[in-house]
C-alpha atoms as a PDB file:
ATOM      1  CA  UNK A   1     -32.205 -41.350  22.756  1.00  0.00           C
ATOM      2  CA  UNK A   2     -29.790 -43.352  25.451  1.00  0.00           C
ATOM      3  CA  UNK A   3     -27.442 -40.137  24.639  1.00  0.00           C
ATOM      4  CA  UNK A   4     -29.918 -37.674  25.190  1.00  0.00           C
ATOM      5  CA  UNK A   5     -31.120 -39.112  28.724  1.00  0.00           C
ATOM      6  CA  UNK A   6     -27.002 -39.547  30.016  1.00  0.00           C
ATOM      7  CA  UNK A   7     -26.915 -36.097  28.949  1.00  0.00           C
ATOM      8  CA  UNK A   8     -30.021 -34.977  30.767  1.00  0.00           C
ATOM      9  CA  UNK A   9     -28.788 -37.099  33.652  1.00  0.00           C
ATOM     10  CA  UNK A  10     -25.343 -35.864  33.616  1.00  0.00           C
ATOM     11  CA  UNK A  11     -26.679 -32.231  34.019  1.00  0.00           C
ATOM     12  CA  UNK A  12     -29.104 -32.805  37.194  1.00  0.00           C
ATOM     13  CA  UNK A  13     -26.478 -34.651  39.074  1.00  0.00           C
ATOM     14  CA  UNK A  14     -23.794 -32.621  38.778  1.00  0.00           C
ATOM     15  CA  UNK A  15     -26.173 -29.746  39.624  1.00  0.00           C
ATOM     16  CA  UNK A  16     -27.867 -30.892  42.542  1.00  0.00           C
ATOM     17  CA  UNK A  17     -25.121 -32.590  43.716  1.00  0.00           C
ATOM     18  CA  UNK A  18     -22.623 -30.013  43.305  1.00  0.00           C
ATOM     19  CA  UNK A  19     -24.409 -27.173  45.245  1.00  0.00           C
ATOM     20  CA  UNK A  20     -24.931 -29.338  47.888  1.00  0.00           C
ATOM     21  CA  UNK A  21     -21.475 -30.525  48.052  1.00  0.00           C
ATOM     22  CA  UNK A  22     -20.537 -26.310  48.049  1.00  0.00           C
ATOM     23  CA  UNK A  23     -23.050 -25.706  51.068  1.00  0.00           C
ATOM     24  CA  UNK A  24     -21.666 -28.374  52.553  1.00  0.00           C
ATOM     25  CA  UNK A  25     -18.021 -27.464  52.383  1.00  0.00           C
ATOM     26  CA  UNK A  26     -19.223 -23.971  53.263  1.00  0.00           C
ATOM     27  CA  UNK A  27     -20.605 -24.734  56.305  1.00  0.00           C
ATOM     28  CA  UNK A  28     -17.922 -26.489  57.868  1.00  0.00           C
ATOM     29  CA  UNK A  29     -16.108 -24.051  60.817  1.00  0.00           C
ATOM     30  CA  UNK A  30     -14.230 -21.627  59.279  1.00  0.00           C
ATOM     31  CA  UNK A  31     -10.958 -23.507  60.494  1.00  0.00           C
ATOM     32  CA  UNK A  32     -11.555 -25.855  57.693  1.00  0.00           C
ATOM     33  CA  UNK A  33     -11.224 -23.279  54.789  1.00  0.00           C
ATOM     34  CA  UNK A  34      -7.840 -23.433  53.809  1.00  0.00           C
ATOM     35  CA  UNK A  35      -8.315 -26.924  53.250  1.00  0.00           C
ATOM     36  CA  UNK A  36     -11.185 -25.900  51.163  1.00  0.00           C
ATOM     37  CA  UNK A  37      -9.233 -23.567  49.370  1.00  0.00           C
ATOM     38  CA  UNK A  38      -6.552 -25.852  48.915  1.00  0.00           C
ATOM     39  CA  UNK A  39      -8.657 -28.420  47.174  1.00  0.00           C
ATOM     40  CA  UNK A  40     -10.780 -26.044  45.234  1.00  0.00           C
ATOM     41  CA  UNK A  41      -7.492 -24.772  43.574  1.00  0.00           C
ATOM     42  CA  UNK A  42      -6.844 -28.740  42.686  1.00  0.00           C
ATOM     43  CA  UNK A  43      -9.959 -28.487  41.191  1.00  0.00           C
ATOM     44  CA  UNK A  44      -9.445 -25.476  39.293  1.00  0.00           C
ATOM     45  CA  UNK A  45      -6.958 -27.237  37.577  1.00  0.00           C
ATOM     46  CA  UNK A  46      -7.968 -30.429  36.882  1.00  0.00           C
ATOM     47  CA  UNK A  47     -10.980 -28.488  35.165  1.00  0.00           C
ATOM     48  CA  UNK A  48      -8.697 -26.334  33.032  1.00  0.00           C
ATOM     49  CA  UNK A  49      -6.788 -29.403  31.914  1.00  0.00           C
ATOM     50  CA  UNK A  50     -10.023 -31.149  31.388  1.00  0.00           C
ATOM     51  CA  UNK A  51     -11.406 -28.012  28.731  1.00  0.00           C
ATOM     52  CA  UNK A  52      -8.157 -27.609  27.033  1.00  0.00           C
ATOM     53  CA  UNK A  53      -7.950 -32.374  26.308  1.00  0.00           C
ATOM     54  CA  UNK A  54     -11.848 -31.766  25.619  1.00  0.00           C
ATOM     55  CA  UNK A  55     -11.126 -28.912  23.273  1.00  0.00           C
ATOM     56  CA  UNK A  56     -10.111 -31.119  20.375  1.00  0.00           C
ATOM     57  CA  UNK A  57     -12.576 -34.103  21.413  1.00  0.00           C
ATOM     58  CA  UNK A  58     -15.808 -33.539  19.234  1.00  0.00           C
ATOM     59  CA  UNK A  59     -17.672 -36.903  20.514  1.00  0.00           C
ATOM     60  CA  UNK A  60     -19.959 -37.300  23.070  1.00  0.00           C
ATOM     61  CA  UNK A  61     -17.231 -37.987  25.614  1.00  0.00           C
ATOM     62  CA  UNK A  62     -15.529 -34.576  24.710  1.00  0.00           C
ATOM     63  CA  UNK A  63     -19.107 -32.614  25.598  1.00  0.00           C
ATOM     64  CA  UNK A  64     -19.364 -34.339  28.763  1.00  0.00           C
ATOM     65  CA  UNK A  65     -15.913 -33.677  29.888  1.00  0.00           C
ATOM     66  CA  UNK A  66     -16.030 -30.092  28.493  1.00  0.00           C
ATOM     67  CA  UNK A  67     -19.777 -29.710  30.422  1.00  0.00           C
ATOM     68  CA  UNK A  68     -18.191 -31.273  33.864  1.00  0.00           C
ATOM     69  CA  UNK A  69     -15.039 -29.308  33.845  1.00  0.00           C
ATOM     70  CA  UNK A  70     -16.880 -25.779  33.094  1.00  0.00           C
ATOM     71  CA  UNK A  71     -19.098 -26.248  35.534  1.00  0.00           C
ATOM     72  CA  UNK A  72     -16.003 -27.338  37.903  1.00  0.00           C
ATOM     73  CA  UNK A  73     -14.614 -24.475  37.219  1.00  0.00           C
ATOM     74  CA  UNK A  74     -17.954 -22.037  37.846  1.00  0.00           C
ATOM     75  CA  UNK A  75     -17.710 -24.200  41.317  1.00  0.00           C
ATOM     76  CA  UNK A  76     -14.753 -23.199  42.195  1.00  0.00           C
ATOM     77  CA  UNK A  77     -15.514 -19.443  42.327  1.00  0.00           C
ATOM     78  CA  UNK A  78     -18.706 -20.334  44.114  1.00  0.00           C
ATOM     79  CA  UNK A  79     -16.569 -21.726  46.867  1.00  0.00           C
ATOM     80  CA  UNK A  80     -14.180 -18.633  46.978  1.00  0.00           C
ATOM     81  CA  UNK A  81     -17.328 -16.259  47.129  1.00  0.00           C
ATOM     82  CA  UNK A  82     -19.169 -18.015  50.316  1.00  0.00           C
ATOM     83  CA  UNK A  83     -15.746 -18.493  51.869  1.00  0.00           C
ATOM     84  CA  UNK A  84     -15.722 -14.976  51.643  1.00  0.00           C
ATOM     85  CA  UNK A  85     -12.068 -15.206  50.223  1.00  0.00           C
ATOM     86  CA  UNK A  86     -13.343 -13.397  47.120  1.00  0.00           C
ATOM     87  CA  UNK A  87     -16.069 -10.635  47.859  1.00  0.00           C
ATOM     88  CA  UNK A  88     -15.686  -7.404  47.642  1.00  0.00           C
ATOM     89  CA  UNK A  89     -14.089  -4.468  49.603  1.00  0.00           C
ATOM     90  CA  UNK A  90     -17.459  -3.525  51.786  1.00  0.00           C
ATOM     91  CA  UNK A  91     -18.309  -6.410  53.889  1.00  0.00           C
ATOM     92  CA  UNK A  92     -20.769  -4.617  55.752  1.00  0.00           C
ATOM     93  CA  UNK A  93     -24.794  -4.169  55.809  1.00  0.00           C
ATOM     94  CA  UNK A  94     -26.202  -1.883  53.506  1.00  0.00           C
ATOM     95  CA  UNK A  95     -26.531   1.559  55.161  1.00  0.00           C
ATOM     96  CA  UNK A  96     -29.868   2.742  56.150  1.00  0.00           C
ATOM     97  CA  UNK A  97     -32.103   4.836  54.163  1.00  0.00           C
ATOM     98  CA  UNK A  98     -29.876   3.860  50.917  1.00  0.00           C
ATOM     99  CA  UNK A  99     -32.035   3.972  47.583  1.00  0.00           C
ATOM    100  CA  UNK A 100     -31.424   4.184  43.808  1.00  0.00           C
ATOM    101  CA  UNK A 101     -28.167   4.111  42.509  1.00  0.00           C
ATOM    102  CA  UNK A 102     -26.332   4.624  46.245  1.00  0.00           C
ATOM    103  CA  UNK A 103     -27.817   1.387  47.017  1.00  0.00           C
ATOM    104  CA  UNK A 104     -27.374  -0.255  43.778  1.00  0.00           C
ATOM    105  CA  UNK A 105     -23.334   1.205  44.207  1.00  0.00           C
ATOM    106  CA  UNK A 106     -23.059  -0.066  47.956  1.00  0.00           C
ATOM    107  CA  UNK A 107     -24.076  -3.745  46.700  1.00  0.00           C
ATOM    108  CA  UNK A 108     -21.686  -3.654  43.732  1.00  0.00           C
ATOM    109  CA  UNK A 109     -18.756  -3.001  46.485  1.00  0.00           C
ATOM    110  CA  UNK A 110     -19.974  -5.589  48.249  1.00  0.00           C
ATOM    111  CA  UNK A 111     -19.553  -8.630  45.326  1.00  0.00           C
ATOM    112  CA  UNK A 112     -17.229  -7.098  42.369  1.00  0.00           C
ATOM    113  CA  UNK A 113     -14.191  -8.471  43.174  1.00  0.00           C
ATOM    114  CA  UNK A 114     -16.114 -11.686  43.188  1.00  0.00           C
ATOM    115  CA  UNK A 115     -17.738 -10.889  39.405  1.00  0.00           C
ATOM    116  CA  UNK A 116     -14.437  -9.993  38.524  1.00  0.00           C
ATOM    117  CA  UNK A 117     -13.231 -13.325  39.314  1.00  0.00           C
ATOM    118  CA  UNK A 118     -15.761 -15.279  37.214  1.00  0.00           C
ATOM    119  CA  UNK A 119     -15.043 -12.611  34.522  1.00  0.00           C
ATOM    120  CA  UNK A 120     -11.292 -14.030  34.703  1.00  0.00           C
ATOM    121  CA  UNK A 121     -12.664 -17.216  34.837  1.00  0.00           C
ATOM    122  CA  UNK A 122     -14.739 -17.068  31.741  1.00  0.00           C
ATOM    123  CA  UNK A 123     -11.708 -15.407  29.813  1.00  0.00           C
ATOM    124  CA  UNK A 124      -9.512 -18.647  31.472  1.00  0.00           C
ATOM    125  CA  UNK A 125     -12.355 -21.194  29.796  1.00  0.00           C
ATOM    126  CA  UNK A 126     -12.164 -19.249  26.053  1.00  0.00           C
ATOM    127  CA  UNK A 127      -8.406 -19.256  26.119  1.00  0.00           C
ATOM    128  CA  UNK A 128      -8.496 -23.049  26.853  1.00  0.00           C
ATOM    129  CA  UNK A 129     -10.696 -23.895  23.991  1.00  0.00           C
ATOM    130  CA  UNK A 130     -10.249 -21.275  21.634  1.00  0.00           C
ATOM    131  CA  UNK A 131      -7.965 -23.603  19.450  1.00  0.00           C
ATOM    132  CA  UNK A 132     -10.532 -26.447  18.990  1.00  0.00           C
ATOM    133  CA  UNK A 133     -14.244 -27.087  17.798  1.00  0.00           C
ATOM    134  CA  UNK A 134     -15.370 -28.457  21.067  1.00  0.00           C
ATOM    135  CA  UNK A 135     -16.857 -25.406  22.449  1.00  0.00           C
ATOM    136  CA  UNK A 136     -19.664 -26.964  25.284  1.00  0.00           C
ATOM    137  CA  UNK A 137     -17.411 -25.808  28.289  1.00  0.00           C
ATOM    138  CA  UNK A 138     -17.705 -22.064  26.924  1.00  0.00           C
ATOM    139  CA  UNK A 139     -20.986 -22.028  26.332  1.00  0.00           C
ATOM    140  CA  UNK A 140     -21.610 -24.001  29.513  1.00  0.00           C
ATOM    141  CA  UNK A 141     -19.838 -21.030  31.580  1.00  0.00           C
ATOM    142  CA  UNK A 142     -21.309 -18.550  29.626  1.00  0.00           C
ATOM    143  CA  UNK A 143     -24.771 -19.929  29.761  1.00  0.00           C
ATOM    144  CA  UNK A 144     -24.366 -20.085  33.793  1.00  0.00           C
ATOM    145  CA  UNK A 145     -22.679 -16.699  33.718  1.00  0.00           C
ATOM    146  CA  UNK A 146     -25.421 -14.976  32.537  1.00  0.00           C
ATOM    147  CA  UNK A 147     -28.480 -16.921  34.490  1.00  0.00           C
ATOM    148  CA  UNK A 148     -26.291 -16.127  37.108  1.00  0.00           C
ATOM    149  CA  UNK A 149     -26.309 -12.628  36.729  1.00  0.00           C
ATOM    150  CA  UNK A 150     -30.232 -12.411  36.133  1.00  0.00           C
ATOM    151  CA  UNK A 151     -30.683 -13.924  39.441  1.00  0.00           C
ATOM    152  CA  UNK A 152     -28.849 -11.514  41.378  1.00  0.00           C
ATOM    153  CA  UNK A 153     -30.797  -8.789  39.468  1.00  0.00           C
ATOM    154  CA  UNK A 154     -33.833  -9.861  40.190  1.00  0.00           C
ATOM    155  CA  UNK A 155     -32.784 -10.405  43.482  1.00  0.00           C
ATOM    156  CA  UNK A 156     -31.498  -6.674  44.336  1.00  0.00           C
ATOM    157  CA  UNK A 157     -34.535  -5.643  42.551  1.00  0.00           C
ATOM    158  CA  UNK A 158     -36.751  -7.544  44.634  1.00  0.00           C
ATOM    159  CA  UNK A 159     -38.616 -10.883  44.860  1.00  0.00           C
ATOM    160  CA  UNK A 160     -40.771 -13.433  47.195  1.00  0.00           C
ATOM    161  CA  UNK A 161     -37.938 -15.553  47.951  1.00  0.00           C
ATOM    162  CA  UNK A 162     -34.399 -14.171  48.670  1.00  0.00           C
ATOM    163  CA  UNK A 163     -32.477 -17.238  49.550  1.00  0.00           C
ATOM    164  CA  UNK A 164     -30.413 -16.066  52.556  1.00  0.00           C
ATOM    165  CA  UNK A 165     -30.397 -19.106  54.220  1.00  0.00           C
ATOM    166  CA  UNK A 166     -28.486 -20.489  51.352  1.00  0.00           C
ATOM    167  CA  UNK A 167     -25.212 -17.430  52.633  1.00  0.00           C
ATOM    168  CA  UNK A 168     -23.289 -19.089  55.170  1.00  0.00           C
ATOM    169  CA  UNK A 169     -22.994 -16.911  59.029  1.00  0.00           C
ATOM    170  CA  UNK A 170     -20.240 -15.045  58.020  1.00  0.00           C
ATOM    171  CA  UNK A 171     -21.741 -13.501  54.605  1.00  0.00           C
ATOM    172  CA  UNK A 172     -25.385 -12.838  56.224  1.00  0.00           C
ATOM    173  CA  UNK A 173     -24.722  -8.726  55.789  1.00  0.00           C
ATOM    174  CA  UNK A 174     -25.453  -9.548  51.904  1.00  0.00           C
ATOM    175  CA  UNK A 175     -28.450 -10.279  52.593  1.00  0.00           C
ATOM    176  CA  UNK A 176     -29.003  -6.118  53.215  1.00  0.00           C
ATOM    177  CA  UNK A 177     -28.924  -5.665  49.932  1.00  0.00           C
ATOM    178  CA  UNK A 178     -31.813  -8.088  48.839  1.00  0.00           C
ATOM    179  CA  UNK A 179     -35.373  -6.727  48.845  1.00  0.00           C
ATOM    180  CA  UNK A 180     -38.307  -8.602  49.654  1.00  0.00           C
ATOM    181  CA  UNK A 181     -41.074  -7.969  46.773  1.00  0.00           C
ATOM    182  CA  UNK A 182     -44.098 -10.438  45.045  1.00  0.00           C
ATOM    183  CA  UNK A 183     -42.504  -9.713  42.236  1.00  0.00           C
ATOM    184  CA  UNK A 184     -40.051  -6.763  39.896  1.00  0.00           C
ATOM    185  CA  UNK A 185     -40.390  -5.358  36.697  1.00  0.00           C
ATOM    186  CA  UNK A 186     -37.448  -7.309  35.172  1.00  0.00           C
ATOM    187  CA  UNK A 187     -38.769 -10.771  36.455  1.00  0.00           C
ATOM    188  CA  UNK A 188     -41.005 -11.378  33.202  1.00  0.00           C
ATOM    189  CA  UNK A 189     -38.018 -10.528  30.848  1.00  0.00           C
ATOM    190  CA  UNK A 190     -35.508 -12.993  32.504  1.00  0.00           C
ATOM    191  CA  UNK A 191     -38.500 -15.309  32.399  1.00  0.00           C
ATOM    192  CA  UNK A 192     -39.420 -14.837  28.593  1.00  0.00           C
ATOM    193  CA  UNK A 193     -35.954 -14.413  27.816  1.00  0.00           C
ATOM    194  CA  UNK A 194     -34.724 -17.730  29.625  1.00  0.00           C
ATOM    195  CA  UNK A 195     -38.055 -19.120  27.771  1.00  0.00           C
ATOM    196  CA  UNK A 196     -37.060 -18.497  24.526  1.00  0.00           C
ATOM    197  CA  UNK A 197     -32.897 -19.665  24.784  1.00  0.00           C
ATOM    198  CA  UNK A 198     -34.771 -22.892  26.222  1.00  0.00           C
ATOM    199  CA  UNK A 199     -37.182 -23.362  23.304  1.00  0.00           C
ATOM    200  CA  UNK A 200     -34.261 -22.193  20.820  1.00  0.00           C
ATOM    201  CA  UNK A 201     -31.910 -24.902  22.652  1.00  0.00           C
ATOM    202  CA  UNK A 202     -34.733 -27.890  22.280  1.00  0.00           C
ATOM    203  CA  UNK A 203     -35.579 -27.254  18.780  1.00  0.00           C
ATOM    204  CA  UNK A 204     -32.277 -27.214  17.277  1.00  0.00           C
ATOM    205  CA  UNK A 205     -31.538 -30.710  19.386  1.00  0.00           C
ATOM    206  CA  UNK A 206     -34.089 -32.554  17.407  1.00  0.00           C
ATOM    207  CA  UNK A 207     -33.519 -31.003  14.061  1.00  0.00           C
ATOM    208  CA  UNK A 208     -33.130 -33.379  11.912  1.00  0.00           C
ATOM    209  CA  UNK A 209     -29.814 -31.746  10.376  1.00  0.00           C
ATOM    210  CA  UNK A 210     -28.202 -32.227  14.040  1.00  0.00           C
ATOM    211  CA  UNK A 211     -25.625 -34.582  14.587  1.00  0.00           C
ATOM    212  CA  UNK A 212     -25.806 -37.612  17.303  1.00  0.00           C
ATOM    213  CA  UNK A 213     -22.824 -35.256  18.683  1.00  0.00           C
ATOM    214  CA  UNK A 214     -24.085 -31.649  18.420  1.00  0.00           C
ATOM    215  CA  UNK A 215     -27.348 -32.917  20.168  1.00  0.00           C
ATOM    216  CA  UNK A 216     -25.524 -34.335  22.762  1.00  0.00           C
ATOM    217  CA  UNK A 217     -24.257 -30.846  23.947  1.00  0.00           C
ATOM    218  CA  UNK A 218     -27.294 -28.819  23.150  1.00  0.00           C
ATOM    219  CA  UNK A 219     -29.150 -31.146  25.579  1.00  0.00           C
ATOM    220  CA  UNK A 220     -26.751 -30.087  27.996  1.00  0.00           C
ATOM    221  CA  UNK A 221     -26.920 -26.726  27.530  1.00  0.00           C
ATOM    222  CA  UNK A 222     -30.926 -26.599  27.106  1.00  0.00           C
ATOM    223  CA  UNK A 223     -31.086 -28.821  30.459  1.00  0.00           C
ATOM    224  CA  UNK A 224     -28.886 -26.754  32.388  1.00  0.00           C
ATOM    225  CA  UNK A 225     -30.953 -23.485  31.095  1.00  0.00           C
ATOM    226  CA  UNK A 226     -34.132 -25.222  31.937  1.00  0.00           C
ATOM    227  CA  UNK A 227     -32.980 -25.726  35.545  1.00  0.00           C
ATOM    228  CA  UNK A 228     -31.635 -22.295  35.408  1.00  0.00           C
ATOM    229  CA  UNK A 229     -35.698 -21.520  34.693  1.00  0.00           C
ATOM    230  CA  UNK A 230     -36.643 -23.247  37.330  1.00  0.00           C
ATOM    231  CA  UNK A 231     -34.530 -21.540  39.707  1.00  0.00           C
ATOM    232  CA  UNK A 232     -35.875 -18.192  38.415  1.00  0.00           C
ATOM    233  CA  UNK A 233     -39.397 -19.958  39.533  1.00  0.00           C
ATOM    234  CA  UNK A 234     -38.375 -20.444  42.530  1.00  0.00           C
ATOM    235  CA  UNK A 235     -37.297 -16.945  43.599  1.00  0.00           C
ATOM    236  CA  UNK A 236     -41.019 -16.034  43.606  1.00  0.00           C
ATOM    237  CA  UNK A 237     -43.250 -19.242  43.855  1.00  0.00           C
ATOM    238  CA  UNK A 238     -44.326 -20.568  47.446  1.00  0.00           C
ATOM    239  CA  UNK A 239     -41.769 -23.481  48.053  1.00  0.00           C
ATOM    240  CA  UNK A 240     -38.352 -23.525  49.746  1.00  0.00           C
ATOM    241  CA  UNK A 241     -35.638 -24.896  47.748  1.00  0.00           C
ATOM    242  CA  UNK A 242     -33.576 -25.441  49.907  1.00  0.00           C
ATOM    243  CA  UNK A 243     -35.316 -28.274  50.526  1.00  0.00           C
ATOM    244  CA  UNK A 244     -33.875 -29.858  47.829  1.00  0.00           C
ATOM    245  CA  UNK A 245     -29.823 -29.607  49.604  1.00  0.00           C
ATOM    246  CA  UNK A 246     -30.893 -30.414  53.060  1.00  0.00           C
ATOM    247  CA  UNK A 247     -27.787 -32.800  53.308  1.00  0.00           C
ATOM    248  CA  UNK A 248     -25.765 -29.642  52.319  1.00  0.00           C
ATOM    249  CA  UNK A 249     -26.413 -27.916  55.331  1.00  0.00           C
ATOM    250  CA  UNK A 250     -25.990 -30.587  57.805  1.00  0.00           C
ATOM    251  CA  UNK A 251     -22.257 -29.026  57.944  1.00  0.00           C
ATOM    252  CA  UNK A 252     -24.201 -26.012  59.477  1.00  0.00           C
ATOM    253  CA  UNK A 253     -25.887 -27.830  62.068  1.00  0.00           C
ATOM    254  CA  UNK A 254     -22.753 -29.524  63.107  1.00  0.00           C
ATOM    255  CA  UNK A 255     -20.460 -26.399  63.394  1.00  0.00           C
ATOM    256  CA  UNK A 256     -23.005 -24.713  65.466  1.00  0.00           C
ATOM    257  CA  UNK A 257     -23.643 -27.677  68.122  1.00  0.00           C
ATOM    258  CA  UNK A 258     -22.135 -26.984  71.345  1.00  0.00           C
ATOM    259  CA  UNK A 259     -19.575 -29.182  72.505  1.00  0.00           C
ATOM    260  CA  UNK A 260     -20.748 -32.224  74.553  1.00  0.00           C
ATOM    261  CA  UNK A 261     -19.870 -32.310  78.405  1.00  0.00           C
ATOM    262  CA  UNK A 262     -17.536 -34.547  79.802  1.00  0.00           C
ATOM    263  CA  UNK A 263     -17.004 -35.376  83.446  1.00  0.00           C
ATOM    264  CA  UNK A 264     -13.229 -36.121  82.896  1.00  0.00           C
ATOM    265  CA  UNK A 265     -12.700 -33.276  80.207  1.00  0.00           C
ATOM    266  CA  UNK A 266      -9.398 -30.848  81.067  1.00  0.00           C
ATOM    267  CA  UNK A 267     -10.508 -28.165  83.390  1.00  0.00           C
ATOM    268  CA  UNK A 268     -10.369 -25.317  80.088  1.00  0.00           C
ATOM    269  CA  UNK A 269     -12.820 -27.215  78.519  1.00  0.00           C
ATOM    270  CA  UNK A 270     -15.218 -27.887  81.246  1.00  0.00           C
ATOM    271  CA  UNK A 271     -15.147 -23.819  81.847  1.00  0.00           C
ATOM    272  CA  UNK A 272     -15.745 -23.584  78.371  1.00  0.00           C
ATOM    273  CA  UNK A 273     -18.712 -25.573  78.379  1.00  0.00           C
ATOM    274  CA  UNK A 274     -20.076 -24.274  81.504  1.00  0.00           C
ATOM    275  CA  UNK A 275     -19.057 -20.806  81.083  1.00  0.00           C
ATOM    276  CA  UNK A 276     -23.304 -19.078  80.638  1.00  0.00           C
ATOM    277  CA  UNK A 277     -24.010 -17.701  77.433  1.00  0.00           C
ATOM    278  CA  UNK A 278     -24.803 -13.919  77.159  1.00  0.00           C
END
């Protein structure tokens, strides 16, 4: 049991604290992002190393380090995508009047070389643990691969809550492509779907047949696809979730504050300052 609640814990930190911590980064001025860069390519690499010494490590320590560094890893692109350093080649608003499959083909532009990226990334993970038994950091990526992917469907396709607020200024066009609907036809599958992986994920933790081990990483995985459930909730039930990373976008609020006035400032500055907006 004291295994099964560090693994549950494990999970909801690292996810609620590591969106934040991305929004937060994100939302800095835009001055700031090679920095950002810089250290999200330390951390790309300190995650690979972490999957390929996990690989081999079939305790509970090995799962959690295999869990962390996956999901450092699935960070990382998230930081290159609301950057903006990894998109796609139209970073514009979707044209008007654009339906079907033009509209479906204008959003694609907009994020593949971003999907290609995580599709790199995911062949990156299974190289690093092909060789060993450990295999929680693929099926970690994997896991939020594919949640990922149902969100953005659902998304395009249409549903109560869009989440724009959570793109940063720069990467508001995207937001063209979402549509605004109670509800789409593919909704109940992700939801029955996601249902069923979660029920599949709990039941074979508490077999009896499962090792102290093995149920330490399909906790993991059933608590990060039960959170992934919860975020397909959210896309259509009346609350705001970004409640929950309010500290994340302080960055926001900061970058967009105009600069204080000073009676002694350098005359640039003080025409700055009192220059009138348009």
């Amino acid at each position: 049991m004291p295994d099964t609640v560090l693994a549950v814990a494990h999970v909801l930190f690292l996810w609620w604290f590591g969106t934040g911590a991305v929004l937060f980064l994100d939302g800095l001025p835009r001055r700031t992002y090679p920095w950002t860069l810089a250290g999200a390519a330390l951390v790309a690499l300190a995650a690979t190393a972490g999957l390929v010494a996990s690989a081999d490590d079939t305790g509970v320590g090995g799962a959690h380090l295999a869990f962390a560094s996956a999901l450092g890893i699935w960070g990382v692109n998230e930081i290159l995508f609301l950057t903006g350093a990894v998109t796609g080649p139209r970073r514009t608003a979707c044209p008007e009047g654009a339906r079907g499959w033009s509209r479906f083909r204008y959003a694609a532009e907009s994020v593949i070389y971003h999907e290609l990226a995580v599709a790199l990334s995911a062949l990156v993970v299974w190289i690093a643990v092909a060789g060993g038994d450990n295999k929680v950091g693929l099926w970690t990526f994997l896991a939020l691969w594919v949640m990922r992917l149902s969100t953005k469907i659902n998304i395009f396709l249409g549903v109560r809550n869009l989440g724009e607020e959570f793109l940063p200024d720069h990467l508001r066009y995207l937001a063209s492509y979402f549509r605004r609907a109670p509800m789409n036809p593919a909704f109940p599958v992700s939801m029955v779907g996601s249902t069923a992986l979660l029920a599949f994920l709990v039941v074979s933790a508490a077999a009896p047949a499962t090792s102290a081990v093995e149920g330490v990483g399909l906790t993991i995985l059933a608590t990060l696809v039960g959170l992934a459930l919860l975020e397909h909730l959210f896309l259509v039930l009346p609350f705001d979730p970004a409640t929950l990373w309010r500290w994340g976008f302080t960055s926001r609020a900061a970058a967009a504050a105009p600069a204080p006035f000073r009676p002694d400032a350098p005359a640039p500055l003080k025409a700055a300052v009192d220059r009138p907006r348009r």
